[in-house]
Protein backbone atom coordinates (compact mmCIF):
# COMPACT_ATOMS: atom_id res chain seq x y z
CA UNK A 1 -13.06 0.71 92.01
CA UNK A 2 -9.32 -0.14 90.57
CA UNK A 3 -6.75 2.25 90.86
CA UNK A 4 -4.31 2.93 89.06
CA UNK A 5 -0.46 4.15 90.29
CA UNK A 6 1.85 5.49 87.60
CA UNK A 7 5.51 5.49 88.14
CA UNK A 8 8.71 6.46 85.64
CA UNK A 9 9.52 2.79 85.20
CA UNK A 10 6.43 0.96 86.18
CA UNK A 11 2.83 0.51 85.87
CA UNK A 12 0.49 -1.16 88.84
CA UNK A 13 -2.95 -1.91 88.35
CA UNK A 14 -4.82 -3.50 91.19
CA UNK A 15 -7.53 -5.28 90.40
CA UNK A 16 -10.67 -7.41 92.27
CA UNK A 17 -10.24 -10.83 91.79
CA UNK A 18 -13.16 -12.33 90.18
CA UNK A 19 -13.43 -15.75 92.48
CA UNK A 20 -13.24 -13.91 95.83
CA UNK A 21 -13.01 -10.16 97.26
CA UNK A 22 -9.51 -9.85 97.87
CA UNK A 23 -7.66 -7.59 95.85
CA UNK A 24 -5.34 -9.38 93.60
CA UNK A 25 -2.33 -6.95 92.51
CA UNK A 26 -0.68 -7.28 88.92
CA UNK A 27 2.74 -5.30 88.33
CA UNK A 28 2.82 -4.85 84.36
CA UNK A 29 6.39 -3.36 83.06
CA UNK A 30 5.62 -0.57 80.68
CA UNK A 31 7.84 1.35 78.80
CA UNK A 32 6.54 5.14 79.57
CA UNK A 33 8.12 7.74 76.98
CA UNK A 34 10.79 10.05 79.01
CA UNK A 35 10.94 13.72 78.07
CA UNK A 36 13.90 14.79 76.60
CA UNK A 37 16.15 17.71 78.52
CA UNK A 38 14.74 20.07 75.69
CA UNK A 39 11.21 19.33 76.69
CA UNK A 40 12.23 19.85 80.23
CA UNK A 41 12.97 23.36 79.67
CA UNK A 42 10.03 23.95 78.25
CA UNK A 43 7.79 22.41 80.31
CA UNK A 44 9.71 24.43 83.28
CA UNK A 45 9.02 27.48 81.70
CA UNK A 46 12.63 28.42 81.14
CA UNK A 47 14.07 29.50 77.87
CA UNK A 48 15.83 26.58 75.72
CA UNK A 49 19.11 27.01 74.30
CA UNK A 50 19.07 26.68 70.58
CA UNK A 51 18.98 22.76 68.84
CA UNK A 52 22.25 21.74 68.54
CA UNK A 53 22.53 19.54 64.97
CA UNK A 54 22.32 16.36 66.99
CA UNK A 55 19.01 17.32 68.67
CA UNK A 56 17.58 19.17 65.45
CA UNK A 57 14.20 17.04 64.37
CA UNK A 58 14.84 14.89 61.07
CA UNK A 59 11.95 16.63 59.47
CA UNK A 60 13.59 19.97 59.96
CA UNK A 61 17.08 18.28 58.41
CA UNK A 62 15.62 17.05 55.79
CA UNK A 63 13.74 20.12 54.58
CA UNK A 64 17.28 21.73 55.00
CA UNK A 65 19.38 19.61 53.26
CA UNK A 66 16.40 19.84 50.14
CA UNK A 67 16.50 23.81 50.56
CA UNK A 68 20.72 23.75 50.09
CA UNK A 69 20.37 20.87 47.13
CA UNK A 70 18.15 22.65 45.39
CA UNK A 71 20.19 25.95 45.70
CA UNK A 72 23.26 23.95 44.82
CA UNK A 73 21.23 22.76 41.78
CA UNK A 74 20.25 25.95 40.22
CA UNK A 75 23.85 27.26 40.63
CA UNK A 76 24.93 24.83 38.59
CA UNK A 77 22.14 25.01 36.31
CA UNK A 78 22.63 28.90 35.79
CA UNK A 79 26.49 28.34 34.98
CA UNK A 80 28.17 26.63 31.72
CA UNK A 81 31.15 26.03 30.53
CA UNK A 82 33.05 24.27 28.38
CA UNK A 83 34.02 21.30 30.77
CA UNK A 84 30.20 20.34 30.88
CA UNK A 85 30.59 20.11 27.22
CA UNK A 86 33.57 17.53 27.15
CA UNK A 87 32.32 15.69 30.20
CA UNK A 88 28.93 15.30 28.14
CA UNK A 89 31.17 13.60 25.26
CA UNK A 90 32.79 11.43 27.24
CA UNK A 91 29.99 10.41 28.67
CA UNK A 92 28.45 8.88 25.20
CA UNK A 93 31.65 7.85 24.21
CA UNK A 94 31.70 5.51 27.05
CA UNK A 95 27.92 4.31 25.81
CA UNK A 96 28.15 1.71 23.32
CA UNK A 97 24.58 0.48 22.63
CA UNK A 98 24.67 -3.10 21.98
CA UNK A 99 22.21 -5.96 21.54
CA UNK A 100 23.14 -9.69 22.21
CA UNK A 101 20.30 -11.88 19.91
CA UNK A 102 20.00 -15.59 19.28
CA UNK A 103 21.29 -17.14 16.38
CA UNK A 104 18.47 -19.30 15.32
CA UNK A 105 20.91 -22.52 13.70
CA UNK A 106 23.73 -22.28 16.09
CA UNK A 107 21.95 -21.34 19.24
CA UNK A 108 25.12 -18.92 19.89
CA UNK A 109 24.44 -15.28 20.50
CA UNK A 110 25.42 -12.53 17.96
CA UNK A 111 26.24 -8.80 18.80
CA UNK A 112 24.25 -5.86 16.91
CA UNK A 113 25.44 -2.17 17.72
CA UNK A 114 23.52 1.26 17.00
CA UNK A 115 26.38 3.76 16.76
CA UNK A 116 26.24 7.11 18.77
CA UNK A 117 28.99 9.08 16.64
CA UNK A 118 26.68 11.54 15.28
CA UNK A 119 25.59 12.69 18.51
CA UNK A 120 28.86 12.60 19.94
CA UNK A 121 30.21 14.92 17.08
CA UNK A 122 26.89 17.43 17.58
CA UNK A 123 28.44 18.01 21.16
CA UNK A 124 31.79 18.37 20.51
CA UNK A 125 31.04 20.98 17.97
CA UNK A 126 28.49 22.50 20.12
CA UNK A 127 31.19 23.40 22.88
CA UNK A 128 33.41 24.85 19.97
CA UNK A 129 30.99 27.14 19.38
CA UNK A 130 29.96 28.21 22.44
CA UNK A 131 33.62 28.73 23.40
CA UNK A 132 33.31 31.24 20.13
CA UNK A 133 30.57 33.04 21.85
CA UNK A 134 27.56 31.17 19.36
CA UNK A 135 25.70 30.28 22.10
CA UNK A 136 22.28 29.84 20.38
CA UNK A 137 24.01 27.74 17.75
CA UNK A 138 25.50 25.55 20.53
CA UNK A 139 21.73 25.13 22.14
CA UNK A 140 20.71 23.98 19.02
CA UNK A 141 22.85 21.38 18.24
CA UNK A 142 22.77 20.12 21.73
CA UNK A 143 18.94 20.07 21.36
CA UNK A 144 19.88 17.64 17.69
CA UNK A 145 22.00 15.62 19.63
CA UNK A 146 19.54 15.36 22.53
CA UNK A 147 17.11 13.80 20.27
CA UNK A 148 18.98 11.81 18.45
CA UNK A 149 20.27 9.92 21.19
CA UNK A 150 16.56 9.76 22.82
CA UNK A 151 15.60 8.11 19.67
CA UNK A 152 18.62 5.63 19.50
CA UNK A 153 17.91 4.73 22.71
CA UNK A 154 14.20 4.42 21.86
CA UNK A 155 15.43 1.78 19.85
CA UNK A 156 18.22 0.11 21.56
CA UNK A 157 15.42 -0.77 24.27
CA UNK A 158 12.75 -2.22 21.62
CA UNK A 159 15.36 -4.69 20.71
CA UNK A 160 16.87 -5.71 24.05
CA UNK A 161 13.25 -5.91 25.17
CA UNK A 162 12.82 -8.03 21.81
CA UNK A 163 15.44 -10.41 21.91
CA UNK A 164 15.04 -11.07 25.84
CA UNK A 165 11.10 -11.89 25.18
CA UNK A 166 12.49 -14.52 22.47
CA UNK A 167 14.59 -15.99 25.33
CA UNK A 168 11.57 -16.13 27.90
CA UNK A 169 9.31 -17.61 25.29
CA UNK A 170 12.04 -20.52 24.29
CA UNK A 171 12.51 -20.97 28.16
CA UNK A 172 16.05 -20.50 27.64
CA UNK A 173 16.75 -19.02 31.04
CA UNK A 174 20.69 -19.79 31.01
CA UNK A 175 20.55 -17.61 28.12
CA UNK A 176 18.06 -14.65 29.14
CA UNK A 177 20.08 -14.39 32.54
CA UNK A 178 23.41 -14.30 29.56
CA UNK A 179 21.62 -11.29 27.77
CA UNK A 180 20.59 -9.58 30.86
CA UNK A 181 24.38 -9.59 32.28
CA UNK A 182 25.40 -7.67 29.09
CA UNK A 183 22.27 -5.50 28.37
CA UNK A 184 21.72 -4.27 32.36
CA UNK A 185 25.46 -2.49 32.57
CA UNK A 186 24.28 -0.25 29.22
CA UNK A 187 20.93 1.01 31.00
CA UNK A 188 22.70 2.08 34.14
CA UNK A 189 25.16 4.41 31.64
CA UNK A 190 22.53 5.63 29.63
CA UNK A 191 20.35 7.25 32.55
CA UNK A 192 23.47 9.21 33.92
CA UNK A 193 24.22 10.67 30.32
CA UNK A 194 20.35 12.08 29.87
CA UNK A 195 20.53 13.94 32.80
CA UNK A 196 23.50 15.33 31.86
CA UNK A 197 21.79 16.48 28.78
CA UNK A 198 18.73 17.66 30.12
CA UNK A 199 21.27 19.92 32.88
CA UNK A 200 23.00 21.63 29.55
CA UNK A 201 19.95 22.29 27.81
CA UNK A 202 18.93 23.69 30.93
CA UNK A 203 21.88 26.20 31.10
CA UNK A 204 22.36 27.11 28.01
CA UNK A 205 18.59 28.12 27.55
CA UNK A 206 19.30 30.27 31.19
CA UNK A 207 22.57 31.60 29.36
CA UNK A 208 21.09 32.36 26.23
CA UNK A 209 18.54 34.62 27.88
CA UNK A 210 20.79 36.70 30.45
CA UNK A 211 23.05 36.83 27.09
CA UNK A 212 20.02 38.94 25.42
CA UNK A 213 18.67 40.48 28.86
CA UNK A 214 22.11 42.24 28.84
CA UNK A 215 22.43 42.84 25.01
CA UNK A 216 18.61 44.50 25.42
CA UNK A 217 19.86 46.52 28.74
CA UNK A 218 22.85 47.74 27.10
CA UNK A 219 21.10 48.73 24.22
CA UNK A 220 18.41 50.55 26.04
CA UNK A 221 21.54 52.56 28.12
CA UNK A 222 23.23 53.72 24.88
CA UNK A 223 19.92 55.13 23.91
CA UNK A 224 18.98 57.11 26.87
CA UNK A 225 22.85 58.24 26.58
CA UNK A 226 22.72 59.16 23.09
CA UNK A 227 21.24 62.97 21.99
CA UNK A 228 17.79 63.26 22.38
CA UNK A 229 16.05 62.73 18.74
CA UNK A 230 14.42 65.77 17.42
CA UNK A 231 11.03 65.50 16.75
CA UNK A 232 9.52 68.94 15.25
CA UNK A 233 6.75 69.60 13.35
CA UNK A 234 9.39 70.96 10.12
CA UNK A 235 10.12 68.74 7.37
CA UNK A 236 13.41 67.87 6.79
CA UNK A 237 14.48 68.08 3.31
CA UNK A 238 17.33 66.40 1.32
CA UNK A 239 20.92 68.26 1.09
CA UNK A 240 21.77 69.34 -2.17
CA UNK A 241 23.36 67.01 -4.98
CA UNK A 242 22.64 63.62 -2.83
CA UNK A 243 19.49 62.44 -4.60
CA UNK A 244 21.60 62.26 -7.97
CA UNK A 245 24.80 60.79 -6.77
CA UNK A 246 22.42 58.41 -4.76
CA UNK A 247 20.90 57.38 -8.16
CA UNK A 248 24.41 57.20 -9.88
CA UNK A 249 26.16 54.98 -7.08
CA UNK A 250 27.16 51.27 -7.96
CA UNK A 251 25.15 48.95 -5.50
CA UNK A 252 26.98 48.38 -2.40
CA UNK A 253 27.89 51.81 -2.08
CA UNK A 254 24.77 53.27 -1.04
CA UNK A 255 25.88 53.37 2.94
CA UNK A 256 28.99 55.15 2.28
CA UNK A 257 27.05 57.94 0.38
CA UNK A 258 24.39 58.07 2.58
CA UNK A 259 26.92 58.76 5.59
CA UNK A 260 28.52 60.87 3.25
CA UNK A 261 25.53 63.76 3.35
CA UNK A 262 24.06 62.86 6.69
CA UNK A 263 24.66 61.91 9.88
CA UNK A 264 22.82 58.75 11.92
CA UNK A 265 21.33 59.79 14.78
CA UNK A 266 20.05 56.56 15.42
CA UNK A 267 19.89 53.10 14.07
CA UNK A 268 16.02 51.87 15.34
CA UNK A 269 15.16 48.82 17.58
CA UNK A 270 11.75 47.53 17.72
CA UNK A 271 10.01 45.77 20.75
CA UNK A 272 7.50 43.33 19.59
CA UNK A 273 4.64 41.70 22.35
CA UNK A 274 1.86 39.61 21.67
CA UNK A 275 -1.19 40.82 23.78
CA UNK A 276 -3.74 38.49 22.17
CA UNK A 277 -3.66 35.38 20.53
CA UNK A 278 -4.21 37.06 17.46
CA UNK A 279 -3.02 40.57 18.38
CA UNK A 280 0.25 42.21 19.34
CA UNK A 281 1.84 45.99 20.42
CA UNK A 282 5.11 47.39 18.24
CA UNK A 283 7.21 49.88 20.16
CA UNK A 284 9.82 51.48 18.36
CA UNK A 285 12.90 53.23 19.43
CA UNK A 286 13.33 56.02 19.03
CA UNK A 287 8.94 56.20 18.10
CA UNK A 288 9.43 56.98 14.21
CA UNK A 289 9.08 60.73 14.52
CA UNK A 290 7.09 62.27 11.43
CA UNK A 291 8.17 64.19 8.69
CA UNK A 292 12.16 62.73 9.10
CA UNK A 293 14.19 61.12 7.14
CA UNK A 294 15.11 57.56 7.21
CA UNK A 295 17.69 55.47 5.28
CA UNK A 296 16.10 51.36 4.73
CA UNK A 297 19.90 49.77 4.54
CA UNK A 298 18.03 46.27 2.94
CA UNK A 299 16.40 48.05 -0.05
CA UNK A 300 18.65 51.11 -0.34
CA UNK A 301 15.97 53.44 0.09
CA UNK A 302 16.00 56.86 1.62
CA UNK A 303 12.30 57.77 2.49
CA UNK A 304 10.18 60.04 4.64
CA UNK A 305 7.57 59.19 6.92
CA UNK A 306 4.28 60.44 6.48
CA UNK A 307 2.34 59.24 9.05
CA UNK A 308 2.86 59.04 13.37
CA UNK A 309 0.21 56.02 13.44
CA UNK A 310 0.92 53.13 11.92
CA UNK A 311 -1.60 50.28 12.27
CA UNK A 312 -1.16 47.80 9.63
CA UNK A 313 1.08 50.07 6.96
CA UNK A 314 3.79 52.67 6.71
CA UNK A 315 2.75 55.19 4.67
CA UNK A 316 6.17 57.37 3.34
CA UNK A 317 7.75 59.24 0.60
CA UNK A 318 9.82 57.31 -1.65
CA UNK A 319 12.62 59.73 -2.94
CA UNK A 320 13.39 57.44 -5.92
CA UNK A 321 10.52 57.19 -7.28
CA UNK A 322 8.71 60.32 -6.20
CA UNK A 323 5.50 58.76 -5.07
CA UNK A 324 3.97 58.22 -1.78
CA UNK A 325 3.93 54.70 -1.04
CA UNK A 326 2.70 52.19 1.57
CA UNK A 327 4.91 49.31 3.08
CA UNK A 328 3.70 46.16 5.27
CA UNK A 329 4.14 46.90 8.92
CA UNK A 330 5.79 43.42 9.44
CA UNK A 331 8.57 44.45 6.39
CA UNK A 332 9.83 47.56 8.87
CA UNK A 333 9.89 45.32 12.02
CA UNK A 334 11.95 43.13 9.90
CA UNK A 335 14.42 45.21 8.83
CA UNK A 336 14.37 47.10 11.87
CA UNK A 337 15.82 43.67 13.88
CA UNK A 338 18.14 43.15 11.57
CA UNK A 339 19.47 46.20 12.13
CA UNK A 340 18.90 48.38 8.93
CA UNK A 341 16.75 51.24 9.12
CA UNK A 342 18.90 54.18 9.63
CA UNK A 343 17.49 58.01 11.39
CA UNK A 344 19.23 60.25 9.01
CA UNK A 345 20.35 64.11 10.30
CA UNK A 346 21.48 66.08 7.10
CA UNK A 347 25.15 67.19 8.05
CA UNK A 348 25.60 70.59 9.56
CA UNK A 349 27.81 71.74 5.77
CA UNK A 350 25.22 70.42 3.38
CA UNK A 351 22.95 72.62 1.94
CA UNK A 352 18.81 71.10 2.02
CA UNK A 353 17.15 71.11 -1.65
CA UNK A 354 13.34 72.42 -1.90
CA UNK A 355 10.85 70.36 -0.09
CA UNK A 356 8.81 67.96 -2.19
């Protein structure tokens, strides 16, 4: 039988001869894979000493360095300032989109340019107003200018693409290589630009909604600070002599009136969620307590609520008019986010008229 001897630097294999029975021996020089002094340890049974970054596996690097860039990446992405705004202008002011085609008599080659000073201007004023604290308004006119450069460049590339094919087809390769040498310079400015759009949009959509997580959260704490609303069963009537000075103010003066007689004990917010394609839950704050008194700042109303549910309607007492009424459900969540529907508390000195 052959044997086989295995050293650390080389390999003997004995084998019979085919053409007689002595042994012929062959010495082969193998390269046999050495442990490294980390596998040592192990092997030993001893405990290694941590990886130093030299010995660290590339795998594990690499996974690392991804980890950090990606941390580093949504850092930046989370913060915006106004320096991302100029550095995005100067970035398509440095862009000048420009097509080289072939003048048919001469042979020569003529320059065409698609201008980029709309979208240029759309950014600048975007970072004025987010430096005024518009921040919505500034993500929407980045999101204009976005496009509109997306669609210039749409078009900048159907007509390099155009006038190089007219090039290929004449065999004019002097002059395609020409057209390439100017066009190819423009395409390695454009990418740099839409990434520098896509990071803005990026922020400013994370800005915009910690802006209105801490406008909601700071709205929510002034509530739970604020009095507690009362909410019993007794109907709170008008104070005497409002409902005709009410009817005899100028419009426009209405608040000052109202604010005159009563106090606001709360202005409402409204929570709106869709649970269902087709369906959705209303929370108010504070829950439109019955039988109160509430001022609609839109319509210059002061009403009373009739009803605790409310499915599709409010159903309340119209003070002008004297006649229970019904309004749209969607009409009070309207007026409610813009801020003008009023809880009305008849001041402690004013003296309450009979109940209707």
């Amino acid at each position: 039988m052959p044997t086989e001897h295995k050293s650390t630097a080389t390999r003997i294999i004995d084998k019979h001869c085919p053409s007689s029975h002595n042994p012929r021996r062959f010495r082969l020089s193998l390269p046999i894979d050495r442990p490294t002094p980390h596998e040592r340890l192990l092997w030993l049974g001893l405990k290694a000493h941590p990886l130093t970054p030299s010995e660290t596996p590339r795998s594990l690097r690499t996974a690392q360095s991804e980890t950090q860039a990606k941390a580093k990446t949504s850092l930046s992405v989370s913060q915006v300032d106004e320096g991302a705004f100029l550095n995005l202008t100067s970035a398509i002011q440095g862009i000048h989109l420009k097509v080289w085609v072939t003048v048919a008599k001469s042979g020569t080659l003529r320059q065409e340019s698609i201008a980029l000073t709309d979208e240029r201007a759309l950014v600048h004023a975007a970072g004025r107003l987010f430096s005024k604290g518009a921040a919505e308004e500034a993500a929407k006119q980045i999101r204009q200018a976005q496009s509109g450069f997306s669609r210039k460049k749409t078009e900048w590339e159907r007509r390099v693409r155009q006038s190089e094919d007219d090039s290929a087809r004449r065999r004019a390769m002097r002059e395609l290589q020409q057209k390439k040498g100017y066009h190819n310079p423009i395409t390695s400015r454009i990418s740099p630009a839409e990434n520098q759009f896509r990071r803005l949009v990026e922020a400013l959509d994370i800005h915009v909604t910690l802006v209105r997580k801490r406008e909601i959260a700071a709205r929510q704490e002034s509530l739970k600070s604020a009095s507690p609303v009362s909410q019993g069963p007794d109907t709170i009537a008008l104070p005497v002599g409002f409902l005709e000075v009410f009817r005899g103010t100028e419009a426009g003066r209405q608040e000052a009136i109202v604010k005159q007689f009563f106090e606001v004990e709360a202005e409402l917010t409204v929570e709106v969620a869709s649970t269902t394609p087709k369906g959705k839950t209303v929370a108010f704050s504070p829950p439109l307590p019955m039988n109160r008194l509430y001022y609609l700042v839109d319509a210059a109303q002061v009403i009373r609520l009739r009803r605790v549910k409310i499915a599709d309607d409010v159903y309340y007492h119209n003070f002008l008019t004297q006649q229970n009424e019904t309004m749209p459900l969607q009409s009070v969540i309207e007026s409610v986010q813009a801020g003008g529907v009023w809880l009305l508390q008849p001041k402690s000195d004013s003296i309450e008229t009979d109940r209707p």
